[in-house]
Protein backbone atom coordinates (compact mmCIF):
# COMPACT_ATOMS: atom_id res chain seq x y z
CA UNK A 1 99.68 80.87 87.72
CA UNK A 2 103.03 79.15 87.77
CA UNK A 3 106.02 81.47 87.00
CA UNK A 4 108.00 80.80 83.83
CA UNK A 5 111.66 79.34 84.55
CA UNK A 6 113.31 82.98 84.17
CA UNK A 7 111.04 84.65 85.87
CA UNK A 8 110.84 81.99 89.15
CA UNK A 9 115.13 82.19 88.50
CA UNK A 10 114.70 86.18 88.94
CA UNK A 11 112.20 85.32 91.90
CA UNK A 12 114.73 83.32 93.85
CA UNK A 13 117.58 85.85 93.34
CA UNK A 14 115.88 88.70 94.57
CA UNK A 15 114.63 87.02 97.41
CA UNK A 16 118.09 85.37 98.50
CA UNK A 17 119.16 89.29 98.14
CA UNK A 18 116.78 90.70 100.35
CA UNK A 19 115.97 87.94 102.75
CA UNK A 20 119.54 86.24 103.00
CA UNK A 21 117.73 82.65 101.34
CA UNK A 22 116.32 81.22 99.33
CA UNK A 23 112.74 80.96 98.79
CA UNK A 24 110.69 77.67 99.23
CA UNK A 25 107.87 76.55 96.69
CA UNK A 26 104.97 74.29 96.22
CA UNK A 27 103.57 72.99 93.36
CA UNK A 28 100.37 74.84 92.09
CA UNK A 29 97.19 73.04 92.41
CA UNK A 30 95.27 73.69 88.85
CA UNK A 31 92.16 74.03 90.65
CA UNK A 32 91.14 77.47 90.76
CA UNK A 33 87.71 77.60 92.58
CA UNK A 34 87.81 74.77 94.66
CA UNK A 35 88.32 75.60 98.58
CA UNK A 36 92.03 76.25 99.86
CA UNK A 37 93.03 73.63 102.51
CA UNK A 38 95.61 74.38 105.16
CA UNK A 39 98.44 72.93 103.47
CA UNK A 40 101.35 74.95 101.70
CA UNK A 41 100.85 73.25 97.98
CA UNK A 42 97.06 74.32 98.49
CA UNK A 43 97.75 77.66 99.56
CA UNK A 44 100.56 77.89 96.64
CA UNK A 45 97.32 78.51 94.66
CA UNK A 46 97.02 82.15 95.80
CA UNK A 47 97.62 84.84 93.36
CA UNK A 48 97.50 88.78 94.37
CA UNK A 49 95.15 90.53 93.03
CA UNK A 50 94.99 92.99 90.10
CA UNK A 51 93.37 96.23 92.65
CA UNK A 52 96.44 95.72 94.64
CA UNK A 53 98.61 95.51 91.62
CA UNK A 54 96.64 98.56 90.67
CA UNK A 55 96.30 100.81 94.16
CA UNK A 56 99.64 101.22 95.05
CA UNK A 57 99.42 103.72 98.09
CA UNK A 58 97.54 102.56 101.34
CA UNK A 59 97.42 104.19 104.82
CA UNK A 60 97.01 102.51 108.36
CA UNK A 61 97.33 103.89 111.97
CA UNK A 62 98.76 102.55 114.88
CA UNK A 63 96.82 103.84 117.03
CA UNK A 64 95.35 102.41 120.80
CA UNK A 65 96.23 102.11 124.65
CA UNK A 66 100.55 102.70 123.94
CA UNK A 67 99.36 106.40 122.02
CA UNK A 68 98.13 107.41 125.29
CA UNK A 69 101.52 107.00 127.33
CA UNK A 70 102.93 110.52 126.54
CA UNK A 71 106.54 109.34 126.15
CA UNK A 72 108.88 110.39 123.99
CA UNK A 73 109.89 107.99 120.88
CA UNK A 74 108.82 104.39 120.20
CA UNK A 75 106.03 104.76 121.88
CA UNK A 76 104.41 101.43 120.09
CA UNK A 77 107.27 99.35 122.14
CA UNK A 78 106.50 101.49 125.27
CA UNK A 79 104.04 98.83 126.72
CA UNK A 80 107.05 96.38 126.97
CA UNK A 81 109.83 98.42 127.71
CA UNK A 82 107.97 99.87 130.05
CA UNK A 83 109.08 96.85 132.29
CA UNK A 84 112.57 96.84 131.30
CA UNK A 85 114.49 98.27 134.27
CA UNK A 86 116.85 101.42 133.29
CA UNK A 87 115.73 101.46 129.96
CA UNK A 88 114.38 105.24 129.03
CA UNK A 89 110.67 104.15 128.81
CA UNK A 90 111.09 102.49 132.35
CA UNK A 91 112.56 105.61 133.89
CA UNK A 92 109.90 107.82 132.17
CA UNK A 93 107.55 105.83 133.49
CA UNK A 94 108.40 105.73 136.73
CA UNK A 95 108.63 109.25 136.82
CA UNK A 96 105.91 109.86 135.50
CA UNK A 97 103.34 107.42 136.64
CA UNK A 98 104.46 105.58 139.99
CA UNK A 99 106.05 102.32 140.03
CA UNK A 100 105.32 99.22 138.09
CA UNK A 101 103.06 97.01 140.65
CA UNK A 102 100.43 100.48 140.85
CA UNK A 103 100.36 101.70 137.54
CA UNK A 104 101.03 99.66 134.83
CA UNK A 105 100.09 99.07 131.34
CA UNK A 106 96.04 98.14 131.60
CA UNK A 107 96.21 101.85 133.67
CA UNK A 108 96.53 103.63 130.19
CA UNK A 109 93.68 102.26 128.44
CA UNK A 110 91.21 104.60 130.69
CA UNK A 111 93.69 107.42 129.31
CA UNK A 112 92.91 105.76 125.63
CA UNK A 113 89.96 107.85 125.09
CA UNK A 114 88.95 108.92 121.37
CA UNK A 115 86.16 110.82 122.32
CA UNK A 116 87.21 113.07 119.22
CA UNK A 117 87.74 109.63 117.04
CA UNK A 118 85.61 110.09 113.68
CA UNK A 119 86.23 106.80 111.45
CA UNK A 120 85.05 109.28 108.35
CA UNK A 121 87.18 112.57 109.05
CA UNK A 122 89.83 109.82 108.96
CA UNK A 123 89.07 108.73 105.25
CA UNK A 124 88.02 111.85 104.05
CA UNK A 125 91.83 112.79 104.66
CA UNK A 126 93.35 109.56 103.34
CA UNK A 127 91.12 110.11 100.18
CA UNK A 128 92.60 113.73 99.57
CA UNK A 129 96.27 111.76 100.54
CA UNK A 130 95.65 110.01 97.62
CA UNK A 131 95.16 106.54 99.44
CA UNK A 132 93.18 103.85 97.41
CA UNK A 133 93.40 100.95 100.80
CA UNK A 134 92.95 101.78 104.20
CA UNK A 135 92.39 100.40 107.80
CA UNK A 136 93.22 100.04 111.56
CA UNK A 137 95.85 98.57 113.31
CA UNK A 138 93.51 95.39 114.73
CA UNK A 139 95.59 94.06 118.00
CA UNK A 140 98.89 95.71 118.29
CA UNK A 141 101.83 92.92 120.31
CA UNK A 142 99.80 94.66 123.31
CA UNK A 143 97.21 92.16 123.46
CA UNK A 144 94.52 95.23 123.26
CA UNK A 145 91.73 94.16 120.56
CA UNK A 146 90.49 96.85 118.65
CA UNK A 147 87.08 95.38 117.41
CA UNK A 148 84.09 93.42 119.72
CA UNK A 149 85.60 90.49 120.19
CA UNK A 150 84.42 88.04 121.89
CA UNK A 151 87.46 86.47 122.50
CA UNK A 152 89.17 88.93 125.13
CA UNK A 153 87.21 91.67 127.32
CA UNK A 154 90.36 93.71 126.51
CA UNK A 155 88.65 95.30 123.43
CA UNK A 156 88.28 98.83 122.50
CA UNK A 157 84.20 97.91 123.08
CA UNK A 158 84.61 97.10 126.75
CA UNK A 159 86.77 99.39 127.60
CA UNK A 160 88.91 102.75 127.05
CA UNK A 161 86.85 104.09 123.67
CA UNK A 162 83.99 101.78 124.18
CA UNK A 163 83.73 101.79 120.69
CA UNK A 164 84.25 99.11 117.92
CA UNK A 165 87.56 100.71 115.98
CA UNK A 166 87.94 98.29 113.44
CA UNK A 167 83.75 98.02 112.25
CA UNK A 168 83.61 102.36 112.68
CA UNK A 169 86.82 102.23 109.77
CA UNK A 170 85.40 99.42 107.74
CA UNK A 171 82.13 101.03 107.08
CA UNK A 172 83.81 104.62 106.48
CA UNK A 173 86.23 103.28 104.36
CA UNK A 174 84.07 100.80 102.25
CA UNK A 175 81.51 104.06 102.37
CA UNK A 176 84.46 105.96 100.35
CA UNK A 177 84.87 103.14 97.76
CA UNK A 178 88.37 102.30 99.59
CA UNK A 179 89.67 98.74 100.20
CA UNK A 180 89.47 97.67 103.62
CA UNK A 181 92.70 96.23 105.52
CA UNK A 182 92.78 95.34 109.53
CA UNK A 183 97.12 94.66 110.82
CA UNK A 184 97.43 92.14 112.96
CA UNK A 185 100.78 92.08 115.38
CA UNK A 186 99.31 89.87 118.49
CA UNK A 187 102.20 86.78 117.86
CA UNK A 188 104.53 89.05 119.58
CA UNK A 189 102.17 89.09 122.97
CA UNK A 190 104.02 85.83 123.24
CA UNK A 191 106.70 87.46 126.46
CA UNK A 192 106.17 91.10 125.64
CA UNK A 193 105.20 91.34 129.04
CA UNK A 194 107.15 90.45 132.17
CA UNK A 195 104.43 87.86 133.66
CA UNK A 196 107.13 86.02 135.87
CA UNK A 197 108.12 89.31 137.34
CA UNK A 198 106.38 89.93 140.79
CA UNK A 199 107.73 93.44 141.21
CA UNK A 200 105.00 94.16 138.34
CA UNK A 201 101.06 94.11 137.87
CA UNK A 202 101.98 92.01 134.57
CA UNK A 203 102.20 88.39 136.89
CA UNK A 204 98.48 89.00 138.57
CA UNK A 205 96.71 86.60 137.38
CA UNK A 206 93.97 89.28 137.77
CA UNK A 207 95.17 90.39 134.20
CA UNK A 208 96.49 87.23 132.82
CA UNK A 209 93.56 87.54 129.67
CA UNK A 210 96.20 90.93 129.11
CA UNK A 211 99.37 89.80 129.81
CA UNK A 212 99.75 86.49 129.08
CA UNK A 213 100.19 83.56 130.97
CA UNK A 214 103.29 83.37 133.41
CA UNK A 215 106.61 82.56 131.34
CA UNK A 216 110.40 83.62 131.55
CA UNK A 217 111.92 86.15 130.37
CA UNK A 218 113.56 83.83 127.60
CA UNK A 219 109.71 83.55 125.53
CA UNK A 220 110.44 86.93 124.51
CA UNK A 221 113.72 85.55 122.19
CA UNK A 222 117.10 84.10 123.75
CA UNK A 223 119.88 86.30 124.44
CA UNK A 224 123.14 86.15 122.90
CA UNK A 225 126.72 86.43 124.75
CA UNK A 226 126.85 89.74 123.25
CA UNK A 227 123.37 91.14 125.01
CA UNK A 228 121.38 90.72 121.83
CA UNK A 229 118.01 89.33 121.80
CA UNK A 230 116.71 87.15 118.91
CA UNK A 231 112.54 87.31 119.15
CA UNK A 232 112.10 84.37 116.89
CA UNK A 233 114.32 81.84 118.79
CA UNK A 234 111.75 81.43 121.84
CA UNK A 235 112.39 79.17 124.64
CA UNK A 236 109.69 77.77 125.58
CA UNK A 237 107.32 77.59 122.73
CA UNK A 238 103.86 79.37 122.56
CA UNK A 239 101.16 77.14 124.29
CA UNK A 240 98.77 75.68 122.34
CA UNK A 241 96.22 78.08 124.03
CA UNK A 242 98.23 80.93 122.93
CA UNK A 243 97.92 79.74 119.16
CA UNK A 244 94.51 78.90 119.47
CA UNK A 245 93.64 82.90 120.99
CA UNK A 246 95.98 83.77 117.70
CA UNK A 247 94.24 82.36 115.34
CA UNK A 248 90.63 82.76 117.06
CA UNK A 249 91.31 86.70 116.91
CA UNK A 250 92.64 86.29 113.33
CA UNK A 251 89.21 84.43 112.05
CA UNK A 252 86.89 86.85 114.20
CA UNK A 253 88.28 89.41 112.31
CA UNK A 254 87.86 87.72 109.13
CA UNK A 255 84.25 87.07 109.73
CA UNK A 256 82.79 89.79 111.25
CA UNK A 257 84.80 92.26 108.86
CA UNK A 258 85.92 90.35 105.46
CA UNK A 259 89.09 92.85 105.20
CA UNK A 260 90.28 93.16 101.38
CA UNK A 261 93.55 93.29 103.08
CA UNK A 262 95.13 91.27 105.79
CA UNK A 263 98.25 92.17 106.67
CA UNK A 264 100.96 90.77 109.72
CA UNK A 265 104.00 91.72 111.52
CA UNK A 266 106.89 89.73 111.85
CA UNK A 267 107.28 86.83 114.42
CA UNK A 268 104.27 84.75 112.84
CA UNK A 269 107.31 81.63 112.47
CA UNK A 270 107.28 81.14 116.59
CA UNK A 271 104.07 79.71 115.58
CA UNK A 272 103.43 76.01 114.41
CA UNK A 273 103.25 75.99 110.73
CA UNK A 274 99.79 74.62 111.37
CA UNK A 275 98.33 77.51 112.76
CA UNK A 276 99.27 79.75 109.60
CA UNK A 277 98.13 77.67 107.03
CA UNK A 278 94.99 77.43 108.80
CA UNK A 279 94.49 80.88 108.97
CA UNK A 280 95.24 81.74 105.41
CA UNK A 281 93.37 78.98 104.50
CA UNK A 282 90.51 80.74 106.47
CA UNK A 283 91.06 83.69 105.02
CA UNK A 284 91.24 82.40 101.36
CA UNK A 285 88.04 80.14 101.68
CA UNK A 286 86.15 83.02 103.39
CA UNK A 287 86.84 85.24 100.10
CA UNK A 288 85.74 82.38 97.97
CA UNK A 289 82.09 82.66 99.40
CA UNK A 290 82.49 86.31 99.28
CA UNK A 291 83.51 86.08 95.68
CA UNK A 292 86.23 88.74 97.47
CA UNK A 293 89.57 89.51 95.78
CA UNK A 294 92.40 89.35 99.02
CA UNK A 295 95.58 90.25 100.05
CA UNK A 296 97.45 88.89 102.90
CA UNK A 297 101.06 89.62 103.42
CA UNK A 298 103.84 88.17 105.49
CA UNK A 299 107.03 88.84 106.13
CA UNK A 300 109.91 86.76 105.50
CA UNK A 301 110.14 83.89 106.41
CA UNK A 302 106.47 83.46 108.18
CA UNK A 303 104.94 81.95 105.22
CA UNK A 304 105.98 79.50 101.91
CA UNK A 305 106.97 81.70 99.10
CA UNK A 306 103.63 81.91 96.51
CA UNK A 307 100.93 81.62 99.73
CA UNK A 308 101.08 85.28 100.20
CA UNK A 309 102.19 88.80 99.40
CA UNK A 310 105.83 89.50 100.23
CA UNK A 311 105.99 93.08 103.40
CA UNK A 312 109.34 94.42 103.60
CA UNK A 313 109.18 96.59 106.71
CA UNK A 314 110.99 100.18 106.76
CA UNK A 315 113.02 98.60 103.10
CA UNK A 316 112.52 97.86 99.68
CA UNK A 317 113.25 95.75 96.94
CA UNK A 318 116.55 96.50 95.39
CA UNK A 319 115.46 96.01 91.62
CA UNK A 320 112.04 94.99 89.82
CA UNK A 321 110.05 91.97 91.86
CA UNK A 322 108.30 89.76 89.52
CA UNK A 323 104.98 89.94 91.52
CA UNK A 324 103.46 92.80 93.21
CA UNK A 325 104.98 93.11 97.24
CA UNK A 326 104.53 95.57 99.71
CA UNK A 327 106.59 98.12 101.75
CA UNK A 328 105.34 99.13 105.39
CA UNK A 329 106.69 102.32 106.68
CA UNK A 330 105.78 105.43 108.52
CA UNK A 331 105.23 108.77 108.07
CA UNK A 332 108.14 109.32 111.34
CA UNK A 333 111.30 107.67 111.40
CA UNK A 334 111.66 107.54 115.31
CA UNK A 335 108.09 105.91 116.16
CA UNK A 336 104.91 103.86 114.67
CA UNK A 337 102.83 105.35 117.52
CA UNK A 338 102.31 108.98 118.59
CA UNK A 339 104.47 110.74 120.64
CA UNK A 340 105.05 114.14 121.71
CA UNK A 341 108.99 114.34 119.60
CA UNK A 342 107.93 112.90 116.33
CA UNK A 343 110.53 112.96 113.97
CA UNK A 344 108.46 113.35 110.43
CA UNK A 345 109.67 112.61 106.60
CA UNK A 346 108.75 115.50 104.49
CA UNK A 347 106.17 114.55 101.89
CA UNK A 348 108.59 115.16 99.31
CA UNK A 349 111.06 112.29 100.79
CA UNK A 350 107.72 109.75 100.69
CA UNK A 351 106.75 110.74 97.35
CA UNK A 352 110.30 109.77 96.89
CA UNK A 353 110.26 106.23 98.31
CA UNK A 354 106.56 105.80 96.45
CA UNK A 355 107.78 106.39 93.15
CA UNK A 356 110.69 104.09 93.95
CA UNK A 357 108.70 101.19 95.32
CA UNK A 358 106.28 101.47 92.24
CA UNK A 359 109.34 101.43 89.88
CA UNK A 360 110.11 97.75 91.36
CA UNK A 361 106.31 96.52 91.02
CA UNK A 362 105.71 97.65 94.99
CA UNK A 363 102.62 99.19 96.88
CA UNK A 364 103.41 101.49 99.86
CA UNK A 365 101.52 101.21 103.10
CA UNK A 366 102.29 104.36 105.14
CA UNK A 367 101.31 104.36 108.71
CA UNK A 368 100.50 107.11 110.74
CA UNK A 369 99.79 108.31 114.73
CA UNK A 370 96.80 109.60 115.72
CA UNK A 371 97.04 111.17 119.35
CA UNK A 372 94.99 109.60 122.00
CA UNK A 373 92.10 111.38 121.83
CA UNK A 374 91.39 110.51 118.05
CA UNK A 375 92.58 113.28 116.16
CA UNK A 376 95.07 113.21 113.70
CA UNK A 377 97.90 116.15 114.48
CA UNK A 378 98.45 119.06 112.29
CA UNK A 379 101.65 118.32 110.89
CA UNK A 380 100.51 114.91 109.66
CA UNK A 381 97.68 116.17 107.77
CA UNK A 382 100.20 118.44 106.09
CA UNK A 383 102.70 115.89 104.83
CA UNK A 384 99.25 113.82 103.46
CA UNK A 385 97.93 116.64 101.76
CA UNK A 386 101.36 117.25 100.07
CA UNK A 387 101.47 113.76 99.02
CA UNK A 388 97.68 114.15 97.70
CA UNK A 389 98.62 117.25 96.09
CA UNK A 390 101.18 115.46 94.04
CA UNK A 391 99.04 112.37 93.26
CA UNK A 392 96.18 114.35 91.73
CA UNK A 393 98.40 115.87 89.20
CA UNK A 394 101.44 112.98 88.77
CA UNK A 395 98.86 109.93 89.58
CA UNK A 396 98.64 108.45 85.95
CA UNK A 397 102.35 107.39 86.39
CA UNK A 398 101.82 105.67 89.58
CA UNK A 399 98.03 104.13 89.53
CA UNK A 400 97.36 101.44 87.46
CA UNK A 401 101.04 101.55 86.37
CA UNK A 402 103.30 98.53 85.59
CA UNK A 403 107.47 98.26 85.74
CA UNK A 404 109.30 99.16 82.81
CA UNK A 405 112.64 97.13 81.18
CA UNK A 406 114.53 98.62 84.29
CA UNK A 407 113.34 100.60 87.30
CA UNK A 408 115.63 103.44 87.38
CA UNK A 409 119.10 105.21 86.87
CA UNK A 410 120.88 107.43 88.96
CA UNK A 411 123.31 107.61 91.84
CA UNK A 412 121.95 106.51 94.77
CA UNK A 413 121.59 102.97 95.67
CA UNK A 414 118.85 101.81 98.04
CA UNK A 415 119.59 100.23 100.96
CA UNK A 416 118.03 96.39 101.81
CA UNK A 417 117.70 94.77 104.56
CA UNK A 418 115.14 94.78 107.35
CA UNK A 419 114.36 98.21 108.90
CA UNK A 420 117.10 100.11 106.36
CA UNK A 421 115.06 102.92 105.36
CA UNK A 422 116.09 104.16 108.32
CA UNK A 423 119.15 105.10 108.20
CA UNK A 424 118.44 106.00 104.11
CA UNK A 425 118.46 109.62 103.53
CA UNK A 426 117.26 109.99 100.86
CA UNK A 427 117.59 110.51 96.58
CA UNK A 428 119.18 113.15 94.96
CA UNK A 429 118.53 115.03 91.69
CA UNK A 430 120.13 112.51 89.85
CA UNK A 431 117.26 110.14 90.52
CA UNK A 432 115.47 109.30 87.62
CA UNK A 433 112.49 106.10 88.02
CA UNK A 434 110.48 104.71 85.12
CA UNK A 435 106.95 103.33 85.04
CA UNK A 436 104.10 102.42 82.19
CA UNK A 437 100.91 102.80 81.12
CA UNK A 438 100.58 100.45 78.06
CA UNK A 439 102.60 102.13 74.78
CA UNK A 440 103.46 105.01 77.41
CA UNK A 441 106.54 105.60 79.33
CA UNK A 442 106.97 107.95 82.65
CA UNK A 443 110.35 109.01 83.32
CA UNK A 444 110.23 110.32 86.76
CA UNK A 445 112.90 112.65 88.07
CA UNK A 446 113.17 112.91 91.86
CA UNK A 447 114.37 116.71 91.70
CA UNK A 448 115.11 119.36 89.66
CA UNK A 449 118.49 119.31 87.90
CA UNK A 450 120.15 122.89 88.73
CA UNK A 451 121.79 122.59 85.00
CA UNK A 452 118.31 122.85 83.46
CA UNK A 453 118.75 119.67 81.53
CA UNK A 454 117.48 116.20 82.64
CA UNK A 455 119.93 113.39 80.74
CA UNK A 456 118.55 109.64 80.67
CA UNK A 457 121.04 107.45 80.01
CA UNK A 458 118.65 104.37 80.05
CA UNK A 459 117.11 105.98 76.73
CA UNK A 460 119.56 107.01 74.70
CA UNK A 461 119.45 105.28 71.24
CA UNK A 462 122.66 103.19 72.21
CA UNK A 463 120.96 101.07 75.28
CA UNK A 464 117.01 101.55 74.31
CA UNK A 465 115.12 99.91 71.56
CA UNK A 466 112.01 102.37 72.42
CA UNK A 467 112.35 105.58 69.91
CA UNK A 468 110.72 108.23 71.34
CA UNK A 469 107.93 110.31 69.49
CA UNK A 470 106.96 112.90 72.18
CA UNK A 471 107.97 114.32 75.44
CA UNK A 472 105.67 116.26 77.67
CA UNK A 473 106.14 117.06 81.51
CA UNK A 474 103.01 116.95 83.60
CA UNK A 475 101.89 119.78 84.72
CA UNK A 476 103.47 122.07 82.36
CA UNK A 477 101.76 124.47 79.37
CA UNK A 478 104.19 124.70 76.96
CA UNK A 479 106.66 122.83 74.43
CA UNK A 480 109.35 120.73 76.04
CA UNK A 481 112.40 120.66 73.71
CA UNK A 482 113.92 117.12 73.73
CA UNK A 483 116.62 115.46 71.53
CA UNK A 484 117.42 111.64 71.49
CA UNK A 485 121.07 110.75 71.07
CA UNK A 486 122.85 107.75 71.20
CA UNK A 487 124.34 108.25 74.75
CA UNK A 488 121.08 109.43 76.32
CA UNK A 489 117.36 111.50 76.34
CA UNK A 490 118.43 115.10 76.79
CA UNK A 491 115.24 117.16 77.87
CA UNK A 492 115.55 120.95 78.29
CA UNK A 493 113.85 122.10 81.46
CA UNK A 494 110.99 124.89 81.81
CA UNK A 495 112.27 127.87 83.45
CA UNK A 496 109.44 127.13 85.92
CA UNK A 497 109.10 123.38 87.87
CA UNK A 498 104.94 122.83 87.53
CA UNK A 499 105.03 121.05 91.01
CA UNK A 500 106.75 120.48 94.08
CA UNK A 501 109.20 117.25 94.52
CA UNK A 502 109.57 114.64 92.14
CA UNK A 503 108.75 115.54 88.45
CA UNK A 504 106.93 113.40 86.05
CA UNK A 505 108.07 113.55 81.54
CA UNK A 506 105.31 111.92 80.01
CA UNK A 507 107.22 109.51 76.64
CA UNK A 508 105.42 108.50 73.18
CA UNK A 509 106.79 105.62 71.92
């Protein structure tokens, strides 16, 4: 449906605030059933929907050949910078495993084993996470397929597992009454790999189906006087081969697999505009037959504003987002992949950054690292089963839930901008978030005041129209005392906190 004038006003602002422009828009076609074509104004026609608006927490794993390296840190990256000479993955490597014309990438995917993979161990712990989507990582910028395809013999069927990853998930996850997502990241193939460099195995044409055909260095993103690499100004242009093995992969997926959820990395814009609106168009048309409710997300500025759902990676919306959008992050701040120095969030720090993406009309999609072998380390399970632990009490003010008249009060301000979570440490106990479920409101605080009183400004009778009947705090037996004034909500604190981390006060209106 078309957005009113204030709300497509709000749209633009927020979008010019996170992205650095403005957004571009088609005019909606009033046709709701007929098939989407691969132009922008037809795809303009897209509207999320309501399960997404509704599910709020997914999981995904990036998991295949680069888990198997061993290395330390940014292991998902490894199978490029690998090749980069001096860099730490380079001198790892070579330490490690030879030099680069023996033993290069295509040597780990024999060391990509899963023999202790089980799709349904996997969703039995995303259930008790709290997860309501799921789903593999489909082809990482690694050019390593995860499904049978028929497309490239460098699938997880033909070699390493010899098993089809993405069709074990899909049936465990569907099994579980989960949605179904595949990620797709195979644009940035184009000059990941050195294939001009003769020093390497990555310009035998031997493993050019892998690699990629020969190219400079310069298809990876020109490089600035100041050393600085820009991946989506690519000189020369991806062939139309390239784009035609992109989008082939892209419908194969579709069609063997129908994913609720099809989400992409960055980099899709060093593609021919034609070649994305033909896939979504694909995608869209191929959920029409399945009378099949989508989601496909871009990020900024891949796709027309309206033909998708908005993906922030490792960031967030800095106020309440008109439609429904999507944060990617990770359960580590140092690497998507596994790795043997992890550096892991606390579940209390992603319950955190859930509540505060749900406040602003978001979803989270948190990623984890399986090890090589298939199984899903120790400490990870822990931080899952924290966040589950919290969901099955505090889940009515997060599923199903919609924004309130602001998102929050408190302190701490949010960074934005690609990739700023990480360097965001966190909220503080000042926090305070706000959600709904029709006539009631969840005031969220993200810790435990030490003064034993929680003070919301944003309700006090001076700035809210919404007189409060009734305060309870989930989780707790007992009466909650509670006065409204005109500067704020003052709510006296149990002596006891009925959970761990963030703390939800249930509000009659």
């Amino acid at each position: 449906m078309p957005m009113n004038t204030n709300r497509q006003h709000l749209t633009t602002i927020l979008l010019a605030t996170v992205f650095g422009s403005v957004p571009l828009s088609a005019e909606s076609d009033s046709s709701e059933k007929e098939s989407f074509l691969p132009t922008w104004k037809s795809l303009d026609r897209y509207e999320c929907p309501e399960w997404f608006h509704d599910a709020k927490f997914g999981i995904y794993a990036h998991w295949g050949p680069y888990s198997a390296t061993m290395a330390s840190a940014n292991t998902d990256w490894y199978s490029t910078n690998m090749y980069v000479e001096g860099s730490v993955s380079n001198k790892y490597h070579v330490a490690t495993y030879g030099t680069l014309d023996k033993f290069g990438y295509k040597d780990f995917i024999p060391l990509f084993t899963a023999e202790k993979f089980n799709a349904d161990e996997w969703v039995d712990l995303y259930i008790e996470a709290g997860a309501k989507f799921a789903g593999p990582v489909g082809e990482h910028a690694d050019g390593f397929a995860m499904w049978d395809s028929s497309i490239t013999p460098w699938n997880a069927v033909k070699m390493g597992p010899k098993r089809d990853v993405v069709g074990e998930m899909e049936k465990a996850v569907r099994k579980r009454g989960l949605k179904f997502l595949v990620s797709m990241h195979h644009q940035w193939k184009w000059g990941w790999y050195p294939t001009s460099d003769k020093t390497t195995d990555a310009s035998n044409p031997e493993y050019a189906e892998l690699y990629g055909p020969a190219v400079p260095k310069s298809a990876f993103g020109k490089v600035d006087s100041k050393g600085k690499r820009d991946y989506m100004d690519v000189d020369p242009q991806p062939t139309k081969e390239f784009c035609e093995e992109w989008l082939g992969k892209v419908n194969e997926v579709v069609d063997q697999y129908h994913p609720d959820l099809l989400w992409f990395d960055n980099r899709m814009s060093i593609l021919p505009e034609r070649y994305r609106m033909e896939m979504a168009a694909h995608y869209y048309n191929q959920a029409l037959e399945e009378d099949q409710q989508v989601v496909l997300t871009y990020k900024r500025p891949d796709m027309i504003y309206g033909s998708a759902t908005s993906d922030l990676e490792r960031a967030r919306m800095p106020d309440t987002f008109p439609e429904p959008w999507l944060t990617d992050t990770s359960l580590a701040r140092s690497s998507w992949a596994y790795a043997e120095d992890l550096e892991y969030y606390s579940a209390d720090r992603l319950i955190d950054d859930l509540i505060d993406i749900v406040s602003k009309n978001g979803c989270m999609l948190l990623n984890i690292a399986p090890k090589p072998d298939g199984t899903i380390p120790e400490e990870q399970q822990e931080i899952l089963r924290g966040m589950g632990k919290w969901l099955k009490l505090n889940g009515e003010a997060i599923y199903g839930s919609r924004p309130w008249l602001t998102y929050g009060e408190g302190p701490t301000v949010t960074p934005v901008g690609h990739l700023s979570d990480i360097g965001f440490h966190g909220f503080s106990s000042d926090d305070v978030r706000f959600t709904t479920q029709g006539q009631t409101l969840y005031a969220i605080a993200l810790g435990w005041p030490e003064s034993g009183k929680l003070s919301v400004k944003a309700l006090g009778q001076g700035l809210s129209s919404d007189a409060i009947k009734g305060v309870t705090l989930i989780g707790h037996e007992g009466e909650i005392k509670w006065e409204q004034t005109v500067d704020a909500l003052e709510i006296n604190l149990p002596e006891n906190a009925p959970c761990e981390y963030a703390y939800v006060f249930k509000l009659a209106r």
